[in-house]
PDB file of N, CA and C in Angstrom:
ATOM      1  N   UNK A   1     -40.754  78.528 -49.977  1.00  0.00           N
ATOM      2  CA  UNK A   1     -39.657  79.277 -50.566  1.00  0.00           C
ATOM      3  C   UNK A   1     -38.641  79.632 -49.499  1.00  0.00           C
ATOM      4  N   UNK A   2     -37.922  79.856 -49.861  1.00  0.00           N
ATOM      5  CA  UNK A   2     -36.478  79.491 -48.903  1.00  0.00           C
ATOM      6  C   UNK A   2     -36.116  81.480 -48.626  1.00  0.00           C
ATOM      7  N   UNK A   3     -36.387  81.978 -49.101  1.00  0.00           N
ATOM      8  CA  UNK A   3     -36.723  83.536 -49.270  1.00  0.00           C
ATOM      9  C   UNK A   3     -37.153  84.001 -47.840  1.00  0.00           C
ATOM     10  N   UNK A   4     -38.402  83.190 -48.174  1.00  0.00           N
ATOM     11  CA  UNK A   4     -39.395  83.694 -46.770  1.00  0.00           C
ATOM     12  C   UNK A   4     -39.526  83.076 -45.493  1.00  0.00           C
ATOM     13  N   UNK A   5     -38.482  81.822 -45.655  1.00  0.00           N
ATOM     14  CA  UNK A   5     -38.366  81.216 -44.170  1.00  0.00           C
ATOM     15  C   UNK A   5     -37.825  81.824 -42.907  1.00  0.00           C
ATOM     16  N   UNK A   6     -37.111  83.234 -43.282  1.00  0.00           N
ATOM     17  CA  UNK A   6     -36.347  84.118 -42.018  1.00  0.00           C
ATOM     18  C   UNK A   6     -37.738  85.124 -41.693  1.00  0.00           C
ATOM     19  N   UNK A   7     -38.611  85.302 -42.683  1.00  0.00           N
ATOM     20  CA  UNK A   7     -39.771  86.299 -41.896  1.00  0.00           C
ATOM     21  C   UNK A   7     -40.849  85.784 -41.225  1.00  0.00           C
ATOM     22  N   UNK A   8     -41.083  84.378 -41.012  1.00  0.00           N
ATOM     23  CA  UNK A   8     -42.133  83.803 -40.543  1.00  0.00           C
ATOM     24  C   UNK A   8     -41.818  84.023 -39.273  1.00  0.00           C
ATOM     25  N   UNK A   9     -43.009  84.533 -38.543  1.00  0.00           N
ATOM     26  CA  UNK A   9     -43.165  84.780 -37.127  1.00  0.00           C
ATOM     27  C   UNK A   9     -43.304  83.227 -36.547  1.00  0.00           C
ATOM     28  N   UNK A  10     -43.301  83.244 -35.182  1.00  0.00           N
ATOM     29  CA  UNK A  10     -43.604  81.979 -34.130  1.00  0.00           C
ATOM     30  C   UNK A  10     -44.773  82.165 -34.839  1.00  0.00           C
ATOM     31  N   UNK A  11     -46.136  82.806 -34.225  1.00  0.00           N
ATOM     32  CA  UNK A  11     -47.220  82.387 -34.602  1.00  0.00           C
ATOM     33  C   UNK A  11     -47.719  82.272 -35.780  1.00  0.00           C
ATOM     34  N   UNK A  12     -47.064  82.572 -36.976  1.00  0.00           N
ATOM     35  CA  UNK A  12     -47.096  81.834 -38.671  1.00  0.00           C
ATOM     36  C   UNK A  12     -46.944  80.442 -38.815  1.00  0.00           C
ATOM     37  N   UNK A  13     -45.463  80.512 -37.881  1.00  0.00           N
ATOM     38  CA  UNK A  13     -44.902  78.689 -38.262  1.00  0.00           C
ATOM     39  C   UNK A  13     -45.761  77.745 -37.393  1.00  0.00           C
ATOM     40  N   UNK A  14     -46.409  77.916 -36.505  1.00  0.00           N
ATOM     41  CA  UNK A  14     -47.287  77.305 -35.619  1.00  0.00           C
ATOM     42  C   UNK A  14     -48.460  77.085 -36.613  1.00  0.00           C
ATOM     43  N   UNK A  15     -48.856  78.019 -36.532  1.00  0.00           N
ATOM     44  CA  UNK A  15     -50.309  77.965 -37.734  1.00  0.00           C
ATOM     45  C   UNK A  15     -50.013  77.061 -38.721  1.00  0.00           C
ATOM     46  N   UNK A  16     -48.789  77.405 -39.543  1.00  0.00           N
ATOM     47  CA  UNK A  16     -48.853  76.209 -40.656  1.00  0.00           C
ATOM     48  C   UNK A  16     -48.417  74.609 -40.553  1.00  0.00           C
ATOM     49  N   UNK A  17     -47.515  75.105 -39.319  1.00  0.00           N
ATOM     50  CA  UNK A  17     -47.227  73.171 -38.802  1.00  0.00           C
ATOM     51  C   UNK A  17     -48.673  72.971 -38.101  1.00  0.00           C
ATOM     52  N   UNK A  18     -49.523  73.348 -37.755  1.00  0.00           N
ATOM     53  CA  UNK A  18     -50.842  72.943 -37.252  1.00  0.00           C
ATOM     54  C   UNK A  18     -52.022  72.066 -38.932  1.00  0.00           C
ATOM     55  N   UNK A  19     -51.539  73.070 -39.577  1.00  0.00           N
ATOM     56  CA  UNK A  19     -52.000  72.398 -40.783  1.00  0.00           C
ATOM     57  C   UNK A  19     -51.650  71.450 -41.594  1.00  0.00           C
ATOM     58  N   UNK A  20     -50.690  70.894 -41.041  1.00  0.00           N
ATOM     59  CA  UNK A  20     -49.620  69.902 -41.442  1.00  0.00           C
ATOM     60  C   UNK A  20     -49.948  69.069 -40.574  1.00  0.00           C
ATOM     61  N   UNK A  21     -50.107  69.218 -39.577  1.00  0.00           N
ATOM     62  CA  UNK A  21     -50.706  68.246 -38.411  1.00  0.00           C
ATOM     63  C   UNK A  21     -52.197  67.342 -38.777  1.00  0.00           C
ATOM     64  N   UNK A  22     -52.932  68.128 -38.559  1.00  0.00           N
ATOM     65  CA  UNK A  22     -54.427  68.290 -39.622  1.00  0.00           C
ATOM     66  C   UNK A  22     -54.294  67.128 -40.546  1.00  0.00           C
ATOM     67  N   UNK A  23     -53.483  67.755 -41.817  1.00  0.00           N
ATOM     68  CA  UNK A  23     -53.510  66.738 -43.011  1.00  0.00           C
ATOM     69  C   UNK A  23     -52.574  65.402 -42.792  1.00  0.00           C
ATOM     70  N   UNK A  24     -51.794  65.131 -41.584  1.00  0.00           N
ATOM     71  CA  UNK A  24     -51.294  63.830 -41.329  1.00  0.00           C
ATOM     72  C   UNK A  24     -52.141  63.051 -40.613  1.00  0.00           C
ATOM     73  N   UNK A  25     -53.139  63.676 -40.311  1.00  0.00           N
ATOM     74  CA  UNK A  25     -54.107  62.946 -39.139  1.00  0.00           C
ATOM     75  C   UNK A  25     -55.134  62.286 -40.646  1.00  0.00           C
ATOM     76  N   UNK A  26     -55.877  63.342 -41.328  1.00  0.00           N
ATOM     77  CA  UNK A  26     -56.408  62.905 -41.959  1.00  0.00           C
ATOM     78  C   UNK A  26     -55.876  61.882 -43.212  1.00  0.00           C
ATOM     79  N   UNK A  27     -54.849  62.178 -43.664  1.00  0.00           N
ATOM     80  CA  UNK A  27     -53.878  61.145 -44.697  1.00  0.00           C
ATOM     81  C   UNK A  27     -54.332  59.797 -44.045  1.00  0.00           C
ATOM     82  N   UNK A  28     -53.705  59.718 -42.740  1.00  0.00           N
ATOM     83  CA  UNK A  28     -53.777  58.496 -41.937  1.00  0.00           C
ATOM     84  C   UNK A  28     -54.749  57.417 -41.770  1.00  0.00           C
ATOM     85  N   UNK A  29     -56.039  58.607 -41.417  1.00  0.00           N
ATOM     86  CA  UNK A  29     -57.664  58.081 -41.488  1.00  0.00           C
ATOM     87  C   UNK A  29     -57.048  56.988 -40.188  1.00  0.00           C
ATOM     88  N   UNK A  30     -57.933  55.646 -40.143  1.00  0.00           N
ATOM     89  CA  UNK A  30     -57.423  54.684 -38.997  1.00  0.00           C
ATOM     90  C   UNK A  30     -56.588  54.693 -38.406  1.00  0.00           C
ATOM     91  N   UNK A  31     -55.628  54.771 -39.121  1.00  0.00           N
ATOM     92  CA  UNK A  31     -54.271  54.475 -38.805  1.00  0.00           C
ATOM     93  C   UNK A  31     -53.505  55.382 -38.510  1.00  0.00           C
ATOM     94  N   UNK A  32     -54.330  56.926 -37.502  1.00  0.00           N
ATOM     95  CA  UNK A  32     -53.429  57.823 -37.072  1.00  0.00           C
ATOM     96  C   UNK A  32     -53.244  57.985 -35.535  1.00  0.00           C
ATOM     97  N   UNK A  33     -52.026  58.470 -34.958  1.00  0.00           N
ATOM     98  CA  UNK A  33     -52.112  58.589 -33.644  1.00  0.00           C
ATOM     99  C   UNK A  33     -52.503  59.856 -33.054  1.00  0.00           C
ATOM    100  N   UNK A  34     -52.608  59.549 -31.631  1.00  0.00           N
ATOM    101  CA  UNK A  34     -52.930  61.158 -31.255  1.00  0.00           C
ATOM    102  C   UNK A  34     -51.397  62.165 -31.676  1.00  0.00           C
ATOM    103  N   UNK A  35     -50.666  61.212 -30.994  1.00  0.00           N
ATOM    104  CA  UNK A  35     -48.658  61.779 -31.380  1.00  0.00           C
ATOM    105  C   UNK A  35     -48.548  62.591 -32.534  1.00  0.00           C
ATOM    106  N   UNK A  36     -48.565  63.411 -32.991  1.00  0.00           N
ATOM    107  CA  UNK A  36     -48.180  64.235 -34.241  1.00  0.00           C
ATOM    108  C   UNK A  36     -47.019  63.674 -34.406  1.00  0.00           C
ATOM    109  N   UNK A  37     -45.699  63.444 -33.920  1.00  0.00           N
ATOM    110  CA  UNK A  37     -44.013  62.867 -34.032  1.00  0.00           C
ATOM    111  C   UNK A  37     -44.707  61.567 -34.672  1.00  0.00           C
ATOM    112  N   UNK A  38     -45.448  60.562 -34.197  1.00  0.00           N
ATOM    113  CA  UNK A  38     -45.707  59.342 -34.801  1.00  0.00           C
ATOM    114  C   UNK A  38     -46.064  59.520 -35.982  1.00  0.00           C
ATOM    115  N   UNK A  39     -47.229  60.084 -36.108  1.00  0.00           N
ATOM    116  CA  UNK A  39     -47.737  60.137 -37.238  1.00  0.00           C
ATOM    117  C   UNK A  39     -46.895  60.643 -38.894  1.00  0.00           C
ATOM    118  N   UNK A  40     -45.889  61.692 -38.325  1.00  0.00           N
ATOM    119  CA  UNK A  40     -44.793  61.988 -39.069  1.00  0.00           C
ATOM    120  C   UNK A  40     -43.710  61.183 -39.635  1.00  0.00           C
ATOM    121  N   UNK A  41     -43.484  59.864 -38.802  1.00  0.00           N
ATOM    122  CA  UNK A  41     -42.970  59.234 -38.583  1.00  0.00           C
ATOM    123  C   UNK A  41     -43.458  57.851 -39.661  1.00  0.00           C
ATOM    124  N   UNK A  42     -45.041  57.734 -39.036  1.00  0.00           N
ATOM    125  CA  UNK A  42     -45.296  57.049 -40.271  1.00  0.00           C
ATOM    126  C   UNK A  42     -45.479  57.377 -41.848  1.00  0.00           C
ATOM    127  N   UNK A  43     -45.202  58.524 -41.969  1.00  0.00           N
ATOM    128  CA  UNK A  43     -45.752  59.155 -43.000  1.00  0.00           C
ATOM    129  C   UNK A  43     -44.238  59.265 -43.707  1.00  0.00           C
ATOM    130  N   UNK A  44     -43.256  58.856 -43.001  1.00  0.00           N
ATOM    131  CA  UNK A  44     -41.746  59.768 -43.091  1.00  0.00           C
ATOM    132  C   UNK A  44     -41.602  60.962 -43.911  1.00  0.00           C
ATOM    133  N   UNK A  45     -41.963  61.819 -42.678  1.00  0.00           N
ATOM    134  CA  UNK A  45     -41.805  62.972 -42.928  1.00  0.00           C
ATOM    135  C   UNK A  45     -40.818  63.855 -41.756  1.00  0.00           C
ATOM    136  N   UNK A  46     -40.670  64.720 -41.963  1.00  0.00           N
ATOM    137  CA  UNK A  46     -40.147  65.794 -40.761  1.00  0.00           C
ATOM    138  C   UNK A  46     -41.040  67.131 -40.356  1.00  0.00           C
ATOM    139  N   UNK A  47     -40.749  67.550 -39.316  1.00  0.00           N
ATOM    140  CA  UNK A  47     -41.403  68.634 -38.859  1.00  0.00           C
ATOM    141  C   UNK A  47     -41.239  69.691 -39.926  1.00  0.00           C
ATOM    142  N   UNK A  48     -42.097  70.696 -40.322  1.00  0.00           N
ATOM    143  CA  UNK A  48     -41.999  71.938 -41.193  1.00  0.00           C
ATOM    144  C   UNK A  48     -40.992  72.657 -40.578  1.00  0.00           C
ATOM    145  N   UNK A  49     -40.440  72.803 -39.360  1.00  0.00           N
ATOM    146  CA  UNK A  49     -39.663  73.529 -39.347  1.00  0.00           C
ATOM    147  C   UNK A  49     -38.419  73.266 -39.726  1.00  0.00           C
ATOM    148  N   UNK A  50     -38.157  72.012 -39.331  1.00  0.00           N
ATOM    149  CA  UNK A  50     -36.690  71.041 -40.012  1.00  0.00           C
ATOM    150  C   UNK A  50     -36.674  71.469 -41.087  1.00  0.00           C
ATOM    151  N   UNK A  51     -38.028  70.925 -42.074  1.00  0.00           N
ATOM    152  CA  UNK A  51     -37.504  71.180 -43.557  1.00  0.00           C
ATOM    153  C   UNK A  51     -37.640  72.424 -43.946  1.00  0.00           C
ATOM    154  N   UNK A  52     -37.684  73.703 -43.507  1.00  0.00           N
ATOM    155  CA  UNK A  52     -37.655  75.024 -43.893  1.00  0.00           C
ATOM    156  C   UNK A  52     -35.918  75.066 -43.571  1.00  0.00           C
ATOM    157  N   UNK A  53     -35.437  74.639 -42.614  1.00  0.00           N
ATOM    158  CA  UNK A  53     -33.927  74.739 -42.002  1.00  0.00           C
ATOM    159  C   UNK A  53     -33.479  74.118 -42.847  1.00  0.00           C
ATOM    160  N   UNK A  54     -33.581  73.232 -43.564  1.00  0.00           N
ATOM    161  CA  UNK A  54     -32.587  72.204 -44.476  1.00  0.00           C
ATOM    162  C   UNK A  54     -32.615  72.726 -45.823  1.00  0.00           C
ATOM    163  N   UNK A  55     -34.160  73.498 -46.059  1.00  0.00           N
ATOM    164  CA  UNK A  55     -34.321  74.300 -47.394  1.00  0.00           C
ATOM    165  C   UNK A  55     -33.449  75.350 -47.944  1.00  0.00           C
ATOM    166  N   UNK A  56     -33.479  75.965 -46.594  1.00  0.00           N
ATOM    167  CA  UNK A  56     -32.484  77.442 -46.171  1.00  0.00           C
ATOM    168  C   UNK A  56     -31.201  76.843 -45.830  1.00  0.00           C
ATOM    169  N   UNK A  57     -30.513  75.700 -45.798  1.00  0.00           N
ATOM    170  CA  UNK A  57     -28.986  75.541 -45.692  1.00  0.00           C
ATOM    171  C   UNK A  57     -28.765  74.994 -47.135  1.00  0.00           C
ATOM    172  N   UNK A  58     -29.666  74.736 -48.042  1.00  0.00           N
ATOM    173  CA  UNK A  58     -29.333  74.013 -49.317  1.00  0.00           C
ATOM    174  C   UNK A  58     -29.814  75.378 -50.274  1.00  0.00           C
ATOM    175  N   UNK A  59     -30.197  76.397 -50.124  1.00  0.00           N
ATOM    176  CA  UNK A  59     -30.240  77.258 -50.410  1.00  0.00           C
ATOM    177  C   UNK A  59     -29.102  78.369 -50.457  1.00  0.00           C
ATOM    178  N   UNK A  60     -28.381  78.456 -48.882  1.00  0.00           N
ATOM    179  CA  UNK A  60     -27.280  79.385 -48.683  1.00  0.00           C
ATOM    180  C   UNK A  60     -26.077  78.080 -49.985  1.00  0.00           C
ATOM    181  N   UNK A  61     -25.947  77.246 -49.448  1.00  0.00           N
ATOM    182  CA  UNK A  61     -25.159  76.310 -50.262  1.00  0.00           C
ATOM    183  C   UNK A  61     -25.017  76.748 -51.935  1.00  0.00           C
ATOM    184  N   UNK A  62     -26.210  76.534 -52.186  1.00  0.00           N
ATOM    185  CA  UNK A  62     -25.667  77.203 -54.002  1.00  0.00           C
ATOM    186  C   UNK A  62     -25.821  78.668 -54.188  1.00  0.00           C
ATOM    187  N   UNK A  63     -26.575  79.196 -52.875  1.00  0.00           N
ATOM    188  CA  UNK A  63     -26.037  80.950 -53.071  1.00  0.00           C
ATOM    189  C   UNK A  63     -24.199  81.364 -53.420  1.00  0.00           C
ATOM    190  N   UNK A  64     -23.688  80.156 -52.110  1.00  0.00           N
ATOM    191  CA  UNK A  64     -22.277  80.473 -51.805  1.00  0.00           C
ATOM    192  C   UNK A  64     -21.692  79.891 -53.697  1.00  0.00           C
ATOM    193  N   UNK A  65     -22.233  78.991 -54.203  1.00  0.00           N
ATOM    194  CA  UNK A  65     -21.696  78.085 -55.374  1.00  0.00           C
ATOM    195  C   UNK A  65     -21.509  79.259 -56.775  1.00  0.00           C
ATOM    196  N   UNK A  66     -22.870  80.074 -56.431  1.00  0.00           N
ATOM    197  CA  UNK A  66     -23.043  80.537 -57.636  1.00  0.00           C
ATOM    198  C   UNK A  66     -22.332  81.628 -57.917  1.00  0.00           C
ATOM    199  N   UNK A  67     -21.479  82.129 -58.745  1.00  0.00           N
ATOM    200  CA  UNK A  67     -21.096  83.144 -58.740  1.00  0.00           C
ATOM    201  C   UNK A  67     -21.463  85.032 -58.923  1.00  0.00           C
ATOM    202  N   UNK A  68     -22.309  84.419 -59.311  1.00  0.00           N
ATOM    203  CA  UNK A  68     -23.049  86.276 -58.959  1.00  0.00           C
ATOM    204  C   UNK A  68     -23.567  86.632 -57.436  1.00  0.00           C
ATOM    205  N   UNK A  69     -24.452  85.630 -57.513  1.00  0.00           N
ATOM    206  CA  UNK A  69     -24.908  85.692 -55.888  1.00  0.00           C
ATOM    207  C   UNK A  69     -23.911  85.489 -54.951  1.00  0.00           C
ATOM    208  N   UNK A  70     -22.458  84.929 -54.865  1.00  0.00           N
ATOM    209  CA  UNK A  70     -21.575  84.945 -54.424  1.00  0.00           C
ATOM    210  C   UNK A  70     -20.870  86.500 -53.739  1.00  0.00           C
ATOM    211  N   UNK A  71     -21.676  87.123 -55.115  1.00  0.00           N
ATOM    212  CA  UNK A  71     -20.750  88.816 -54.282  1.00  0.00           C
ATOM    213  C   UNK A  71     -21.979  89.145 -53.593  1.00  0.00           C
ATOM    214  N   UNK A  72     -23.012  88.897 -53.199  1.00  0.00           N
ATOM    215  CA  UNK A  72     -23.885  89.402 -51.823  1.00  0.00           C
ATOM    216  C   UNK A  72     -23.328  89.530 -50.804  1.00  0.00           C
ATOM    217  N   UNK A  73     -22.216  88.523 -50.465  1.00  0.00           N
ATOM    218  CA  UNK A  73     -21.519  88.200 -49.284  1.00  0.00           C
ATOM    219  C   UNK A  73     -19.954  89.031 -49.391  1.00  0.00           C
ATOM    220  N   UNK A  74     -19.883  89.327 -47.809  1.00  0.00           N
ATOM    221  CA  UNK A  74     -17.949  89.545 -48.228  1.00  0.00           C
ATOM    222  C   UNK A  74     -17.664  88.373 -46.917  1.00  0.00           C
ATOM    223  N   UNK A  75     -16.449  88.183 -47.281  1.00  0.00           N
ATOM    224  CA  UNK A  75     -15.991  86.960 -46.893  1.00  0.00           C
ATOM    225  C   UNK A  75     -14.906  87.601 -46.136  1.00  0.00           C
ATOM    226  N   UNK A  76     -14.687  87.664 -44.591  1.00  0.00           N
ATOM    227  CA  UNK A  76     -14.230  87.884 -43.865  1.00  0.00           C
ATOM    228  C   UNK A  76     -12.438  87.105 -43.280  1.00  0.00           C
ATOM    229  N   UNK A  77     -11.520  87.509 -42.875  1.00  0.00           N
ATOM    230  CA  UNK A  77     -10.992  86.284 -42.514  1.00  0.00           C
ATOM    231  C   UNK A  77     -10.105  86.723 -41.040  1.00  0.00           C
ATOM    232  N   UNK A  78     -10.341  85.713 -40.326  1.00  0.00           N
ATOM    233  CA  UNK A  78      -9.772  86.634 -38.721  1.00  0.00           C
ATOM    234  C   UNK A  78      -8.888  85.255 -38.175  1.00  0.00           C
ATOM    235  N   UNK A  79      -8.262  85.581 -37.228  1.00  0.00           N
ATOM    236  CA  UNK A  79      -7.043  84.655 -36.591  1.00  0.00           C
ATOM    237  C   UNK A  79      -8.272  83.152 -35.609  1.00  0.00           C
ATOM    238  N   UNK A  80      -8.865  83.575 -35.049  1.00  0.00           N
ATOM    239  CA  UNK A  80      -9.545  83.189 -34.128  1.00  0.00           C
ATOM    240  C   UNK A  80     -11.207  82.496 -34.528  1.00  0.00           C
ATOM    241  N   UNK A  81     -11.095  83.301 -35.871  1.00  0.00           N
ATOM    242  CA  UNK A  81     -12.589  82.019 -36.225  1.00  0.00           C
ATOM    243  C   UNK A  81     -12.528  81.700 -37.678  1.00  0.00           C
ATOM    244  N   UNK A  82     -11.832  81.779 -38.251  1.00  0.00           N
ATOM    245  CA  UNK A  82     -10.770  81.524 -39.771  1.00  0.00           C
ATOM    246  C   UNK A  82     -12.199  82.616 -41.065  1.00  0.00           C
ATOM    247  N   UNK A  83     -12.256  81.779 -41.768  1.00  0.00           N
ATOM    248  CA  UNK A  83     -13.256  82.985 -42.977  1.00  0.00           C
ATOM    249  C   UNK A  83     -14.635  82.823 -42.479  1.00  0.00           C
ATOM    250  N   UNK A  84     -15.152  83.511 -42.657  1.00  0.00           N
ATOM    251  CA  UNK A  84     -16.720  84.082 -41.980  1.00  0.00           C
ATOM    252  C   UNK A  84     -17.292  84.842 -43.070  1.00  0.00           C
ATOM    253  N   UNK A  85     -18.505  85.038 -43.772  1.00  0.00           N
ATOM    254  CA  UNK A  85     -19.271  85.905 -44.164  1.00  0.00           C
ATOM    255  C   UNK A  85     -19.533  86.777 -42.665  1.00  0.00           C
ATOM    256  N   UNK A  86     -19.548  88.344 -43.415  1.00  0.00           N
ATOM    257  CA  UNK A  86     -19.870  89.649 -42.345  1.00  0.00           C
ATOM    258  C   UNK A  86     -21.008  89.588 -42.259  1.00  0.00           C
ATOM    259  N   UNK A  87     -22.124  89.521 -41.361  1.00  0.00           N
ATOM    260  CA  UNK A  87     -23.564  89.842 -41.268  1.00  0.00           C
ATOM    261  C   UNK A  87     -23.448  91.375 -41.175  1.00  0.00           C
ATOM    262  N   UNK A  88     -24.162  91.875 -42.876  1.00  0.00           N
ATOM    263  CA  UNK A  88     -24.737  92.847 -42.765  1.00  0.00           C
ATOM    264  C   UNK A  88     -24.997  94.071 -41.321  1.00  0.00           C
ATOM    265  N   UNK A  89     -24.764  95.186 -41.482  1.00  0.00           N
ATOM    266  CA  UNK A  89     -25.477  96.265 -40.247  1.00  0.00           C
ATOM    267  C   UNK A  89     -26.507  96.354 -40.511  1.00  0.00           C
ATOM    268  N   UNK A  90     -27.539  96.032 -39.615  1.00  0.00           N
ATOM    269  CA  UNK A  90     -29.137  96.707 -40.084  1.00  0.00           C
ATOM    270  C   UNK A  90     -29.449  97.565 -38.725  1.00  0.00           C
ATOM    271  N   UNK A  91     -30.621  98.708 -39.327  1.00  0.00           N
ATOM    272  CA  UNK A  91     -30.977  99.544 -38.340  1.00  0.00           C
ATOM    273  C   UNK A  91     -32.016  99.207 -37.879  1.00  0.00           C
ATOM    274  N   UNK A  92     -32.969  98.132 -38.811  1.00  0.00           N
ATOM    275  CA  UNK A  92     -34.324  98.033 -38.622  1.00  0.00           C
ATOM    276  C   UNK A  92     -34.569  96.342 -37.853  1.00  0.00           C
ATOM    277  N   UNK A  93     -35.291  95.781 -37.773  1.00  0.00           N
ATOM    278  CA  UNK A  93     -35.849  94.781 -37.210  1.00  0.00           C
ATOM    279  C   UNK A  93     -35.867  93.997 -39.099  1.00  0.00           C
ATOM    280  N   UNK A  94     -36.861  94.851 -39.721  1.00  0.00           N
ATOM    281  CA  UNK A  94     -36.770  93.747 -40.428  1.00  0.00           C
ATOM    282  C   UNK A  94     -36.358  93.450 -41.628  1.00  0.00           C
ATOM    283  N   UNK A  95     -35.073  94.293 -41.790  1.00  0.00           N
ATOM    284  CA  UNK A  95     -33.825  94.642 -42.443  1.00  0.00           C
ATOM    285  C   UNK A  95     -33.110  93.145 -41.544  1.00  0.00           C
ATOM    286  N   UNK A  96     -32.948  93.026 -40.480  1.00  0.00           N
ATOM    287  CA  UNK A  96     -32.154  92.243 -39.590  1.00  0.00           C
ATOM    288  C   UNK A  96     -32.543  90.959 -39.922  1.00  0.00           C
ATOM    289  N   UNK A  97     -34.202  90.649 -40.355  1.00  0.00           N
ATOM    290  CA  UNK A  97     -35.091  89.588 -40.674  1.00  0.00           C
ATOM    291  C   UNK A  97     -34.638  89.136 -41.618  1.00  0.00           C
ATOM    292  N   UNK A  98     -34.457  89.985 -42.153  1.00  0.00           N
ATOM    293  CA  UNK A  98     -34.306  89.562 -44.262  1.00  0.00           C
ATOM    294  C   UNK A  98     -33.588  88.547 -44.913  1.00  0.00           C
ATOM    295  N   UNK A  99     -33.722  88.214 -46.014  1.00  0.00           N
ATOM    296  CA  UNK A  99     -32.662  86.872 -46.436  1.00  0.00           C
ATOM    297  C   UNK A  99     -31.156  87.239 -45.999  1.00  0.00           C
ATOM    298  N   UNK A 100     -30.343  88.069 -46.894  1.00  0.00           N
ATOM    299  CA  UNK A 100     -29.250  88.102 -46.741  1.00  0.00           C
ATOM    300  C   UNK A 100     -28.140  88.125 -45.340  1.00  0.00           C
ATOM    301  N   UNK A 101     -28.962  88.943 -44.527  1.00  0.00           N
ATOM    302  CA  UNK A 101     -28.386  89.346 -43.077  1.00  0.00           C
ATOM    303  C   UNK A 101     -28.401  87.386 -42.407  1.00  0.00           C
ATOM    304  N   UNK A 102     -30.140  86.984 -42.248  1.00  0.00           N
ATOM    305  CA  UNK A 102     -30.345  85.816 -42.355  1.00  0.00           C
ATOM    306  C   UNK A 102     -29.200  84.741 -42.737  1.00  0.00           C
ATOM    307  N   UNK A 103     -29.062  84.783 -44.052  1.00  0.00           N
ATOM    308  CA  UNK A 103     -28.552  83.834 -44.728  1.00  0.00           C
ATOM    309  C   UNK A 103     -26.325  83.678 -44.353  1.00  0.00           C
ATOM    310  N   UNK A 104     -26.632  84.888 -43.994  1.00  0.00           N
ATOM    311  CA  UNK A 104     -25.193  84.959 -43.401  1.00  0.00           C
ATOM    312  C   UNK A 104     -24.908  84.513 -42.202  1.00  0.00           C
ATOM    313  N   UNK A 105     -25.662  84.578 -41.574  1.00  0.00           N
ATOM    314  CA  UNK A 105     -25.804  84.618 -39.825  1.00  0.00           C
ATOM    315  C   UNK A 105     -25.836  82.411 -40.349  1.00  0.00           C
ATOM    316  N   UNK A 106     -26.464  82.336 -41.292  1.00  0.00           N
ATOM    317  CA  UNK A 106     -26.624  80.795 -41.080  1.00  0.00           C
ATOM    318  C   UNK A 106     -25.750  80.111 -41.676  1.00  0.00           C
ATOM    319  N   UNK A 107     -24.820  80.698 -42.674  1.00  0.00           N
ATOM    320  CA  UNK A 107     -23.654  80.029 -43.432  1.00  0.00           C
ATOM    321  C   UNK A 107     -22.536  79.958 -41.929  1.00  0.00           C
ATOM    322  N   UNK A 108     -22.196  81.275 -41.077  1.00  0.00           N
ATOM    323  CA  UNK A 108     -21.060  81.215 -40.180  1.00  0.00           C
ATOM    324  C   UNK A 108     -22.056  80.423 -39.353  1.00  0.00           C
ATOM    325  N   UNK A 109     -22.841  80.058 -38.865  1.00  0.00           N
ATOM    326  CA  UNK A 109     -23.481  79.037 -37.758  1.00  0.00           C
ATOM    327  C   UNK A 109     -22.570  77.590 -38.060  1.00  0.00           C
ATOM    328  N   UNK A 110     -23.356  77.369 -39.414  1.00  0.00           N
ATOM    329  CA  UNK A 110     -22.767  75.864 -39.896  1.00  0.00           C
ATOM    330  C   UNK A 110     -21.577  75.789 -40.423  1.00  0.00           C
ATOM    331  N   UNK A 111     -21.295  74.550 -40.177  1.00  0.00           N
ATOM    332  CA  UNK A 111     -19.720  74.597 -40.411  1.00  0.00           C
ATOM    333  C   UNK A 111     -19.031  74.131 -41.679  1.00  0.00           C
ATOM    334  N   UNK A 112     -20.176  72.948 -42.023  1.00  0.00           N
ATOM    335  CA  UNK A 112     -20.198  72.543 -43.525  1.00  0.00           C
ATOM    336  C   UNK A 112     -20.431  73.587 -44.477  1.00  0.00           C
ATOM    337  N   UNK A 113     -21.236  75.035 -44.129  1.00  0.00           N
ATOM    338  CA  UNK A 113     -21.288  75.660 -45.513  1.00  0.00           C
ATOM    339  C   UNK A 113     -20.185  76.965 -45.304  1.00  0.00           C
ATOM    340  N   UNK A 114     -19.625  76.664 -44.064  1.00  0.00           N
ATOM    341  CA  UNK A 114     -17.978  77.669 -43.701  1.00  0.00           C
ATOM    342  C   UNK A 114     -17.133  77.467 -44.337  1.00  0.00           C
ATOM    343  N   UNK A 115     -16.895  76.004 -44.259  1.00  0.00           N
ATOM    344  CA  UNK A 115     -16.077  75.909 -45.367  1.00  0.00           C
ATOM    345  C   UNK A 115     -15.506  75.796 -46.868  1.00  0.00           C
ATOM    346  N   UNK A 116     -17.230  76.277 -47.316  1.00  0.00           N
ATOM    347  CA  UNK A 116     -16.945  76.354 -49.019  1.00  0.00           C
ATOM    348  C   UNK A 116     -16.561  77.632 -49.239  1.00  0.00           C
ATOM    349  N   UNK A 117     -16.576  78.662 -48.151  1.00  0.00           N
ATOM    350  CA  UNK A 117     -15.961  79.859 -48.697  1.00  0.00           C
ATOM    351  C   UNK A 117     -14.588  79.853 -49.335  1.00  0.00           C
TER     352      UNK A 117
END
């Protein structure tokens, strides 16, 4: 879920790309390498973390599309970095974690979903 990809700790996403590792080795049976990248490779797949990142940019994408979820965001506009969603103030850590703060911080990163504002 594309929700919970900003609260996963390092040692969560490790743990579960380890289990992903695991089941490409075994998928493979003979035909696996020691390489985890190979084995992914034969399998064509991508790393879990890629596809949590691509989940969460195709996610902010029809957040920005949809129009209700559209007013989560305010849409900023300045001389020097043109329209921007505002990342949220948070006081807490994991207020700062959360989708929205998240999801803002990753629409102004990329540039393709900058410009559907």
């Amino acid at each position: 879920m594309p929700l919970w990809t900003f609260n996963l700790t390092k040692v969560m996403a490790r743990k579960i790309e380890r289990v992903q590792k695991i089941a490409a080795y075994i998928i493979l049976g003979k035909h696996a390498h020691k390489d985890y990248f190979c084995n992914l490779s034969m399998l064509e797949l991508d790393t879990l973390e890629n596809r949590r990142h691509k989940l969460a940019m195709k996610f902010a994408a029809k957040t920005l599309k949809h129009p209700e979820h559209r007013k989560l965001f305010t849409v900023t506009e300045s001389v020097r970095h043109g329209r921007r969603v505002a990342v949220p103030a948070s006081r807490t850590t994991r207020y700062e974690r959360s989708t929205i703060p998240s999801l803002a911080r990753l629409i102004n990163k990329n540039e393709q979903l900058s410009s559907k504002l």
